[in-house]
Protein backbone atom coordinates (compact mmCIF):
# COMPACT_ATOMS: atom_id res chain seq x y z
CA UNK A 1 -8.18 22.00 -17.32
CA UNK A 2 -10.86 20.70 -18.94
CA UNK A 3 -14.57 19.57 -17.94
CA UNK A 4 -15.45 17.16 -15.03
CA UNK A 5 -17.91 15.71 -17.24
CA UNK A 6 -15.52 13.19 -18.67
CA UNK A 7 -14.26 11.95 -14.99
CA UNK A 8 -17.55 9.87 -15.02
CA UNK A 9 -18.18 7.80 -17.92
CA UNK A 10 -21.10 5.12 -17.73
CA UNK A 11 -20.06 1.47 -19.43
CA UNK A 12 -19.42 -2.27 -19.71
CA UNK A 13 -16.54 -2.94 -16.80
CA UNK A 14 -14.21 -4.71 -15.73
CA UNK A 15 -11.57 -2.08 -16.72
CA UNK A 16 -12.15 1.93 -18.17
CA UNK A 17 -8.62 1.22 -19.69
CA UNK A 18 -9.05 -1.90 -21.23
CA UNK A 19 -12.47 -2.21 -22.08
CA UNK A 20 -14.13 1.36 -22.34
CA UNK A 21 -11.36 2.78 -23.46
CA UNK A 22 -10.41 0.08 -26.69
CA UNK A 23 -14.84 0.35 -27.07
CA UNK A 24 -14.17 3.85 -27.62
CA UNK A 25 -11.61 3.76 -30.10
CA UNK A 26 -13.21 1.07 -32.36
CA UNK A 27 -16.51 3.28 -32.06
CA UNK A 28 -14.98 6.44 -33.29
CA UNK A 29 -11.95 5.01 -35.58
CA UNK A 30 -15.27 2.62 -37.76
CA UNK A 31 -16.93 6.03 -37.81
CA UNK A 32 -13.46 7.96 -39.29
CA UNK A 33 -13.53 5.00 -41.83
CA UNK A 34 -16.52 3.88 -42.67
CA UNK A 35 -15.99 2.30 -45.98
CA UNK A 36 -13.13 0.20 -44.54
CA UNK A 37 -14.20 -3.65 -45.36
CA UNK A 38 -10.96 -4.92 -43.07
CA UNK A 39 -9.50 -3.55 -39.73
CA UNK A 40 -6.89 -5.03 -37.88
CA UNK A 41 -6.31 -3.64 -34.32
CA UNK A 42 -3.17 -4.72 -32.68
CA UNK A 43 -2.54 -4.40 -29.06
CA UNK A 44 0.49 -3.44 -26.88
CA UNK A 45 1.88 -2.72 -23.61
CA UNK A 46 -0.40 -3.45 -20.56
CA UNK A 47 -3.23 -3.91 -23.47
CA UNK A 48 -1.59 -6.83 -24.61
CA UNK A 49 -0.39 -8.51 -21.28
CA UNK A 50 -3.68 -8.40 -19.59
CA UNK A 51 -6.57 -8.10 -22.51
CA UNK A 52 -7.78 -11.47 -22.39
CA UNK A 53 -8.28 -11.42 -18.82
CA UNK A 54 -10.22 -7.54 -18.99
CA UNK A 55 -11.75 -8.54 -21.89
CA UNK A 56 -10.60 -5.62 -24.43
CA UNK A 57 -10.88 -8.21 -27.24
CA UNK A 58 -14.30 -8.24 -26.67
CA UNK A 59 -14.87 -4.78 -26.25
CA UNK A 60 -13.13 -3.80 -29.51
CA UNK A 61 -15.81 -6.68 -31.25
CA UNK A 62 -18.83 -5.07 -29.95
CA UNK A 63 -18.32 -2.30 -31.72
CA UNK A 64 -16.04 -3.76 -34.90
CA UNK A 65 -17.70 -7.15 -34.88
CA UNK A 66 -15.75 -7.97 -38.23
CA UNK A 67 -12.16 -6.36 -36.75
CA UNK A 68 -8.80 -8.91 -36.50
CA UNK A 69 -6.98 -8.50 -32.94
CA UNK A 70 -3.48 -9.48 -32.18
CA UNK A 71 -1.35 -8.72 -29.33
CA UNK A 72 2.32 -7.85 -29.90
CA UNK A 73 3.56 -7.97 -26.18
CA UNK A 74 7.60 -7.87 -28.07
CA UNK A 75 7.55 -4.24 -28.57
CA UNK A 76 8.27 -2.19 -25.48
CA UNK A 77 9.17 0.90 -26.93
CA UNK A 78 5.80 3.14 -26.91
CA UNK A 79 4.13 6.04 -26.60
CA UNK A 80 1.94 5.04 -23.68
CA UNK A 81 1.37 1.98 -21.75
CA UNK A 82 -2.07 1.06 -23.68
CA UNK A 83 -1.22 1.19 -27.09
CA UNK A 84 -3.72 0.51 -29.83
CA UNK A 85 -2.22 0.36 -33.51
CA UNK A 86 -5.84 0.43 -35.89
CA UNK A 87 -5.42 -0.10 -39.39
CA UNK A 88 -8.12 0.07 -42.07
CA UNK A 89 -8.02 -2.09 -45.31
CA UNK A 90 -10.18 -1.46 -48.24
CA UNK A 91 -10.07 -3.89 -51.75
CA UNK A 92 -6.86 -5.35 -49.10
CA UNK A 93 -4.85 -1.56 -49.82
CA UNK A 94 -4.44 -0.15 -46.26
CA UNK A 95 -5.29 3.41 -46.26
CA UNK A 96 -5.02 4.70 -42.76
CA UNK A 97 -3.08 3.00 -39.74
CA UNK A 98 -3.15 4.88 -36.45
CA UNK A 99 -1.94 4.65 -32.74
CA UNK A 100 -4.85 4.81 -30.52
CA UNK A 101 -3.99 5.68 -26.35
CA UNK A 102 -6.73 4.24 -23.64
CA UNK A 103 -5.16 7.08 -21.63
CA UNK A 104 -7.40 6.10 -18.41
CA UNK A 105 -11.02 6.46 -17.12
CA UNK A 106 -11.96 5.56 -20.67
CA UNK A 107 -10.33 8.31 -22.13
CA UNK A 108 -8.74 8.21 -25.46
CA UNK A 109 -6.30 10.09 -27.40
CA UNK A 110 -5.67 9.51 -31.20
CA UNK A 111 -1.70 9.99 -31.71
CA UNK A 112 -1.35 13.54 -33.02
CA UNK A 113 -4.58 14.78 -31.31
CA UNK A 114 -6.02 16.27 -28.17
CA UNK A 115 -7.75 13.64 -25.92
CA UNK A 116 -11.67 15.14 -26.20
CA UNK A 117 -12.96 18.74 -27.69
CA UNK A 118 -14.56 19.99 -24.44
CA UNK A 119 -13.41 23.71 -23.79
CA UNK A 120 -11.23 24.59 -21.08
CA UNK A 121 -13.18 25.42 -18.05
CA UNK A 122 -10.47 25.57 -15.63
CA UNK A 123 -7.78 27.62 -16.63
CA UNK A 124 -6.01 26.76 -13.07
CA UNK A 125 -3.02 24.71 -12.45
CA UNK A 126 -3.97 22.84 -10.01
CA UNK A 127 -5.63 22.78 -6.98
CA UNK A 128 -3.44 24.96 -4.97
CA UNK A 129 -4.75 27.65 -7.76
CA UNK A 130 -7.95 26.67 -7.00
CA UNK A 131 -8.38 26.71 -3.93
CA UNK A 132 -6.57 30.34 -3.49
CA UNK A 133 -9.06 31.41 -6.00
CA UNK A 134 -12.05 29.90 -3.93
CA UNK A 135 -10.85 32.10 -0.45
CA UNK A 136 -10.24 35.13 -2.33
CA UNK A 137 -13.75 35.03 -3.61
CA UNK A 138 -15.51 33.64 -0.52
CA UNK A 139 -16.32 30.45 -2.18
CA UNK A 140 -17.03 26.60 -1.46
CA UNK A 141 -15.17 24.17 -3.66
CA UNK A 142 -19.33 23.37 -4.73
CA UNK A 143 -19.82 27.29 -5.84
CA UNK A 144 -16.67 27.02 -7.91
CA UNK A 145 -17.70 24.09 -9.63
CA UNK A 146 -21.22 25.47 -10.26
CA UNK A 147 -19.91 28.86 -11.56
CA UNK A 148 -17.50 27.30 -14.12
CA UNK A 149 -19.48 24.29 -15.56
CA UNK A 150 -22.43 23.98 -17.63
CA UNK A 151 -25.89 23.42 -16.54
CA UNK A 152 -25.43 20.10 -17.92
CA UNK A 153 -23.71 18.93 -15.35
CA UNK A 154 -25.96 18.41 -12.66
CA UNK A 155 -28.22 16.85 -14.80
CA UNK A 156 -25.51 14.53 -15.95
CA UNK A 157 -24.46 13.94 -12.65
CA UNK A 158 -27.89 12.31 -11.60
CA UNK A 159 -27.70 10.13 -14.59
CA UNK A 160 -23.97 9.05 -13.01
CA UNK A 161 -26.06 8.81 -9.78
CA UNK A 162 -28.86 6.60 -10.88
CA UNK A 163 -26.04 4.27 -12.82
CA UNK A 164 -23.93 4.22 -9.26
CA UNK A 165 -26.94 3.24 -7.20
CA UNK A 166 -28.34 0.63 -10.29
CA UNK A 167 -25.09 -0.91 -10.03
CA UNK A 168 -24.64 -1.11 -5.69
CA UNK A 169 -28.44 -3.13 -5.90
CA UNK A 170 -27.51 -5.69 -8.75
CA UNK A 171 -24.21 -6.21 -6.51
CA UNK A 172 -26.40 -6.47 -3.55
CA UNK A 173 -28.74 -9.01 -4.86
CA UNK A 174 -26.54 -11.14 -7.12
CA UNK A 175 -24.28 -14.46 -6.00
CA UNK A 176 -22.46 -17.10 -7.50
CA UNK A 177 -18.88 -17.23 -9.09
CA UNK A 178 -17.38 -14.53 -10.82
CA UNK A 179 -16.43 -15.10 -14.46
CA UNK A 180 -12.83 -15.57 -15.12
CA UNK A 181 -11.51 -18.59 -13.70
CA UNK A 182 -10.27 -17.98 -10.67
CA UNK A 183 -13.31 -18.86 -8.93
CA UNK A 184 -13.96 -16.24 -6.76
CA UNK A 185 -17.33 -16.54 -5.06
CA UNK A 186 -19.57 -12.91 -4.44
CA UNK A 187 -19.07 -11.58 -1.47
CA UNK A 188 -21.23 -8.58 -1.22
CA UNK A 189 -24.33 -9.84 -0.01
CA UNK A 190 -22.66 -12.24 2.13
CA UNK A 191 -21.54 -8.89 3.96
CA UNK A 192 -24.99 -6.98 3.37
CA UNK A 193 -26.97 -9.65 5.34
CA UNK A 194 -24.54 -11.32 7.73
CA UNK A 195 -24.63 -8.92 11.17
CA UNK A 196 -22.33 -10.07 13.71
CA UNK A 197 -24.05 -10.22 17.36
CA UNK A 198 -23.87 -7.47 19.42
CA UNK A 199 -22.35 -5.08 16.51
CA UNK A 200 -21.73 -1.53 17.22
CA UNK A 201 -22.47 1.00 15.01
CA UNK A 202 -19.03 1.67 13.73
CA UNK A 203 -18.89 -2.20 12.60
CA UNK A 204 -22.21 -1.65 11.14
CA UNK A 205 -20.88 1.12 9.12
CA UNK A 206 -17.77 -0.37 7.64
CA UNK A 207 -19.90 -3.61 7.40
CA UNK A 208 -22.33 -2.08 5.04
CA UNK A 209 -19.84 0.50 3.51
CA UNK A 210 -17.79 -2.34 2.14
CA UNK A 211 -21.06 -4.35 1.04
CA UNK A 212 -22.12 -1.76 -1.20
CA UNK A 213 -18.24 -1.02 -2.39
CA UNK A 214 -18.13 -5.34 -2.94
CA UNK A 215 -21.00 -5.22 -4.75
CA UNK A 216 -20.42 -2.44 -7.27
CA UNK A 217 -16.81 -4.12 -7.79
CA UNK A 218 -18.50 -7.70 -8.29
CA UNK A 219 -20.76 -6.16 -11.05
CA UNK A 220 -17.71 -4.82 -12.74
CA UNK A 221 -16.17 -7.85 -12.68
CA UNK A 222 -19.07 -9.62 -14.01
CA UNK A 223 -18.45 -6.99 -17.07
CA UNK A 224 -21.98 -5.37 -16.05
CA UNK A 225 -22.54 -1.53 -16.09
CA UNK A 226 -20.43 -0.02 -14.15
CA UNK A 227 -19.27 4.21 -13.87
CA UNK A 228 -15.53 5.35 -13.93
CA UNK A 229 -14.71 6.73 -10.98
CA UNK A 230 -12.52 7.13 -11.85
CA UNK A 231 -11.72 4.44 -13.27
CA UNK A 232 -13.30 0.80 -13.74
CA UNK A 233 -10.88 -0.81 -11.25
CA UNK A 234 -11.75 1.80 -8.66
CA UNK A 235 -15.55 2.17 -9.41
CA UNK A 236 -16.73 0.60 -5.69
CA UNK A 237 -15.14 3.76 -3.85
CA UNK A 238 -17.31 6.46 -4.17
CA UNK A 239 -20.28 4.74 -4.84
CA UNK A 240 -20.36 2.78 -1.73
CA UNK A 241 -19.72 5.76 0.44
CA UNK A 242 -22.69 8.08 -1.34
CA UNK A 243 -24.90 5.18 -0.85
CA UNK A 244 -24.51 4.53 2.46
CA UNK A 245 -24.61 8.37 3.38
CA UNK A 246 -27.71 8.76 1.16
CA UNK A 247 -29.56 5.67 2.45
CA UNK A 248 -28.55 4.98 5.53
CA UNK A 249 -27.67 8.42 7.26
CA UNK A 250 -30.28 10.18 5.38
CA UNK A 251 -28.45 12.67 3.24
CA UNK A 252 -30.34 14.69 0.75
CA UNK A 253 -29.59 13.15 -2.83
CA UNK A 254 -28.72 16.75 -3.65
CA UNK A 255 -26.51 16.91 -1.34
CA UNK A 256 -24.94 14.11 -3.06
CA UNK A 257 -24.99 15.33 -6.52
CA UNK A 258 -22.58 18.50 -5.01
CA UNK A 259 -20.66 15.31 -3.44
CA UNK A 260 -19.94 13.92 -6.76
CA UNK A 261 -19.14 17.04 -8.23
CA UNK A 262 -16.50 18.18 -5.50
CA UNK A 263 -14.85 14.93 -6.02
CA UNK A 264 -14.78 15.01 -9.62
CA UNK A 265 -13.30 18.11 -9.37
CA UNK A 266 -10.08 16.07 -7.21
CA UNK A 267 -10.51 13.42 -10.14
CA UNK A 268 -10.27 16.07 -12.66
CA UNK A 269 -6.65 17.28 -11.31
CA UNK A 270 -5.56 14.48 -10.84
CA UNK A 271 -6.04 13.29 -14.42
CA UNK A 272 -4.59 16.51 -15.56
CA UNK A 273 -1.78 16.69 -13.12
CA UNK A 274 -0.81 13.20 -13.43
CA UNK A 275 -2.70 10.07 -14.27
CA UNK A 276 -5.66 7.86 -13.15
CA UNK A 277 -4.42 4.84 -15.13
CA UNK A 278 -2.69 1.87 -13.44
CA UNK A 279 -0.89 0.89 -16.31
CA UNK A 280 1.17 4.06 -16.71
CA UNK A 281 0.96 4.91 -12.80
CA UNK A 282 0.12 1.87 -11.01
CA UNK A 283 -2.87 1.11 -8.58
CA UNK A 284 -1.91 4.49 -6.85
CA UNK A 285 -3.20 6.34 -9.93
CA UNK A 286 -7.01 4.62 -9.61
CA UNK A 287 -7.36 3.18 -5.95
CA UNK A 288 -5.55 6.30 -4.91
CA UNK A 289 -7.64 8.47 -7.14
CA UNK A 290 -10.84 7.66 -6.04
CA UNK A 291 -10.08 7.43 -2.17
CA UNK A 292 -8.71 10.92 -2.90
CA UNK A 293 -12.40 11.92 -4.57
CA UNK A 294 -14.16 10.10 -2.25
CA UNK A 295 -12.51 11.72 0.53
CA UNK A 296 -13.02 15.11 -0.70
CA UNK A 297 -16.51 14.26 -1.35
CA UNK A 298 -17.20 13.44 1.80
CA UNK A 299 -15.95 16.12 3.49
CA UNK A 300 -17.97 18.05 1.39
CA UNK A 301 -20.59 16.49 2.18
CA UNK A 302 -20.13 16.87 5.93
CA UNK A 303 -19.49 20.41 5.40
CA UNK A 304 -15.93 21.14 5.81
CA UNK A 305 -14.10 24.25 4.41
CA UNK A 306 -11.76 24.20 1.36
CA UNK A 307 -8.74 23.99 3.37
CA UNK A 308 -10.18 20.56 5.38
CA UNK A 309 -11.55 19.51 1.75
CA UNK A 310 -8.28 19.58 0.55
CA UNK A 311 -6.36 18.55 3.55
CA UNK A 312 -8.75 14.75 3.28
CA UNK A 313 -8.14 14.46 -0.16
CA UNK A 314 -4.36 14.78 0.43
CA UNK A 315 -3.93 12.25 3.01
CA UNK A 316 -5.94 9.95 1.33
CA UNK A 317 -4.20 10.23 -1.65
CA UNK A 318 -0.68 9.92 0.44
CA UNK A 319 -0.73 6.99 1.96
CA UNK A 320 -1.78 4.91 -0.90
CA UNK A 321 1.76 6.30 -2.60
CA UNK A 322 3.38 3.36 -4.15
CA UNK A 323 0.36 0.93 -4.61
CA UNK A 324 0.94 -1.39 -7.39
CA UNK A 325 -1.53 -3.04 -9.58
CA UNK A 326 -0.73 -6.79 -10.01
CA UNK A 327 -4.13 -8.33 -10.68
CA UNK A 328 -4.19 -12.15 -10.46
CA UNK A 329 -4.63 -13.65 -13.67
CA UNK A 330 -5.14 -10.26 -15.51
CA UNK A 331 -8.63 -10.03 -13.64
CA UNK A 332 -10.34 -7.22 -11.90
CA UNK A 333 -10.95 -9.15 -8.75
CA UNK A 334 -7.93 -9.83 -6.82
CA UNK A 335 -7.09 -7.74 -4.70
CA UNK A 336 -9.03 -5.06 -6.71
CA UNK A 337 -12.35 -5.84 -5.39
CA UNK A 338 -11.10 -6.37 -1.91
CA UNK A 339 -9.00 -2.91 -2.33
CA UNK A 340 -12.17 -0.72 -2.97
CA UNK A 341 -13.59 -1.40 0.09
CA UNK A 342 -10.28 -0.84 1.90
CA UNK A 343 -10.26 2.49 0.12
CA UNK A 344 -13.83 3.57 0.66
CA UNK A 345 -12.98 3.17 5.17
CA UNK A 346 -9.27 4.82 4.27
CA UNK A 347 -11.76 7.91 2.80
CA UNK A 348 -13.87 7.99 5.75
CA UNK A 349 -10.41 7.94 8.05
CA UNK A 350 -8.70 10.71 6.03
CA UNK A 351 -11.87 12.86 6.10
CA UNK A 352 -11.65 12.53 10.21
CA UNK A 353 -8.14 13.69 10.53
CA UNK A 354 -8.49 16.52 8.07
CA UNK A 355 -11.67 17.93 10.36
CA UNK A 356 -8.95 18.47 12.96
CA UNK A 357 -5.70 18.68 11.91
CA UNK A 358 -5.92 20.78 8.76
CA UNK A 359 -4.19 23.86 10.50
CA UNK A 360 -0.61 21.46 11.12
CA UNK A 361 -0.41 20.44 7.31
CA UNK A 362 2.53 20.86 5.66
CA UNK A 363 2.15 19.06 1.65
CA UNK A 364 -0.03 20.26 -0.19
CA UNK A 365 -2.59 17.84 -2.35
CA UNK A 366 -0.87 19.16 -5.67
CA UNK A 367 2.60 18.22 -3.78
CA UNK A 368 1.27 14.31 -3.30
CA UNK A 369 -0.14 14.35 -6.87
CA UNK A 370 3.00 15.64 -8.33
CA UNK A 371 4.69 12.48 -6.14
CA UNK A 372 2.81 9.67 -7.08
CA UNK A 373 2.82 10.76 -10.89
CA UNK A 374 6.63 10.83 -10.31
CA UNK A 375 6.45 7.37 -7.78
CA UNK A 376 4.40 5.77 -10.87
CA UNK A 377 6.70 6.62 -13.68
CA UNK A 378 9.74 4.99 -11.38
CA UNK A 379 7.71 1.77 -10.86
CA UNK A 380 8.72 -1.17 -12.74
CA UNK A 381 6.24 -1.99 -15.34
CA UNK A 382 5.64 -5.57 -13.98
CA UNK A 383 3.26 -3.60 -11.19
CA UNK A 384 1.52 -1.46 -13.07
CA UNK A 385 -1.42 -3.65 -14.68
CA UNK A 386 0.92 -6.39 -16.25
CA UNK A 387 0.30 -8.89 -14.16
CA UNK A 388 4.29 -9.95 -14.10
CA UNK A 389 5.36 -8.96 -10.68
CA UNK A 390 3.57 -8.89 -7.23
CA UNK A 391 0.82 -11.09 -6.09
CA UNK A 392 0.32 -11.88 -9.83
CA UNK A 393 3.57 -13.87 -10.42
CA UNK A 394 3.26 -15.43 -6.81
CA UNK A 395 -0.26 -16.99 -7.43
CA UNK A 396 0.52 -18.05 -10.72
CA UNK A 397 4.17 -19.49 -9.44
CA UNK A 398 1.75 -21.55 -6.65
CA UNK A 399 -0.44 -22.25 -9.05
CA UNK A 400 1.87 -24.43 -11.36
């Protein structure tokens, strides 16, 4: 298993799949093939069903501005759900055409190669490995981390800190209508300012918690910086839980930084183990994900052992088994932006039952990993980020 440093990438949303991901490619394929004068890029799978509306078009210009996109959405028999085929042209002879994967998170993988060069830094299975590994030696999930990593990481982490927080006050502050079409007003500082009478403190919370998760999901839908986390669909999560633990219950941003580590370590797994990208897995993979990381964060946060850590980042990941992604219109906003906020309270709840009833478990969090990899695979591919099934097809049916 490879570096967390690659769970949190730092970008242009709305989606790490369909925009960072594609921006990625056409970075590093111009730089293989620099003399190029022509490159077509054609897109398939989930790429070509729901570009326009993510904007991967776009995000393959702005770093090919010259490049020629089509979308073949005939061919269904691929490799991966996001398929790139990239083909350079020089004096018009083609010399080099190759299949590009957006393989989720912003992740790539050129057909033929490993995804990234980092060096294996987990040599563990999974997180049952792990977290014998971390009892044996008398060690917290954040003293594993820290003993395997680079220094780097830390440091890196505060950059993905300062880019979380950035992004929770530019939701916080902005209004008007997303971009898109569908006319979908912002919400989040609607819910930031608008305390009901009499509110108790656990309304307050969720009130707030969902604010900041709203507003980080607005500014990815308003294709603003955003950070995977994993994933640009499911980048409200985490965020909106640090900052409301940081700023409004007073956590040392230290603290935090372990916080984000911990659940980047969950991220990490699961990416390994299975897959954060809803068009190979469905919502499951990034909703699921990051109330999974968040979870585990949190407890982390609070203080719990390895066993609780574990325990809150397996329910959380369990009951969002089966979650489909079906945005409307192709767009990151519904029900994604809604969804993050759901997730970010789900966290919180899982991280409450774990505190108590981690002793009764009986799955494991590599058992519910190993299940929704194998729940997403058996999922029809109008759910998973095709916007053919689900409350996709139902809005548009309404609609004409």
């Amino acid at each position: 298993m490879k570096s967390i440093l690659s769970v949190y990438k730092i970008g242009h949303g709305p989606s790490s799949s369909h925009t960072v991901g594609p921006y990625n490619a056409a970075k590093e394929y111009r730089r293989r093939y620099p003399d190029a004068d022509r490159i077509d890029v054609t897109l398939f799978g989930s790429l070509a069903f729901t570009g326009a509306g993510h904007g991967t078009e776009k995000a393959i210009r702005s770093a090919i501005p010259e490049a020629t996109v089509h979308s073949d959405r005939e061919n269904r028999d691929l490799p991966h759900p996001n398929t790139m085929l990239f083909s350079a042209y020089r004096d018009d002879k083609l010399i080099d055409s190759t299949r590009i994967f957006s393989i989720g998170g912003g992740s790539i993988r050129f057909e033929g190669e490993d995804s990234d060069e980092e060096r294996v830094v987990y040599p563990e299975a999974g997180l049952t490995e792990m977290l014998e590994y971390c009892r044996e030696n008398g060690m917290s999930f954040r003293e594993f981390i820290y003993s395997r990593e680079s220094d780097r990481l830390k440091e890196y982490l505060h950059t993905v800190w300062d880019a979380m927080k950035s992004a929770v006050r530019r939701g916080l502050e902005a209004e008007g209508v997303l971009p898109g079409g569908l006319g979908v007003t912002r919400k989040a500082k609607i819910l930031f300012n608008k305390r009901c009478y009499n509110e108790s403190s656990d309304v307050t919370m969720n009130r707030l918690i969902a604010a900041y998760a709203y507003a980080v999901s607005e500014e990815n839908a308003s294709e603003n910086i955003v950070v995977t986390a994993p994933t640009c669909g499911s980048c409200g999560v985490i965020p909106a839980i640090m900052y409301y633990m940081e700023f409004d219950r007073g956590f040392p941003e230290e603290e935090i930084i372990d916080a984000l580590a911990v659940a980047g370590l969950i991220g990490n797994v699961i990416r390994t183990n299975a897959s954060i990208s809803g068009a190979e897995c469905g919502c499951q993979a990034e909703i699921g994900s990051a109330c999974s990381m968040a979870a585990a964060g949190l407890a982390s946060l609070y203080g719990l052992n390895t066993d609780q850590i574990e325990y809150a980042a397996e329910i959380a990941m369990e009951h969002n088994l089966g979650l489909t992604c079906d945005p409307v219109n192709g767009l990151v906003q519904i029900p994604c932006i809604e969804r993050n906020a759901v997730a970010a309270m789900r966290a919180i709840n899982s991280v409450d039952l774990s505190r108590f009833l981690y002793e009764t478990r009986k799955i494991s969090f590599d058992q519910v990993i190993a299940t929704m990899y194998q729940t997403g695979k058996d999922m029809s591919d109008k759910y998973r980020e095709t916007s053919h099934g689900g409350l996709a097809e139902i809005y548009r049916n309404i609609q004409s």
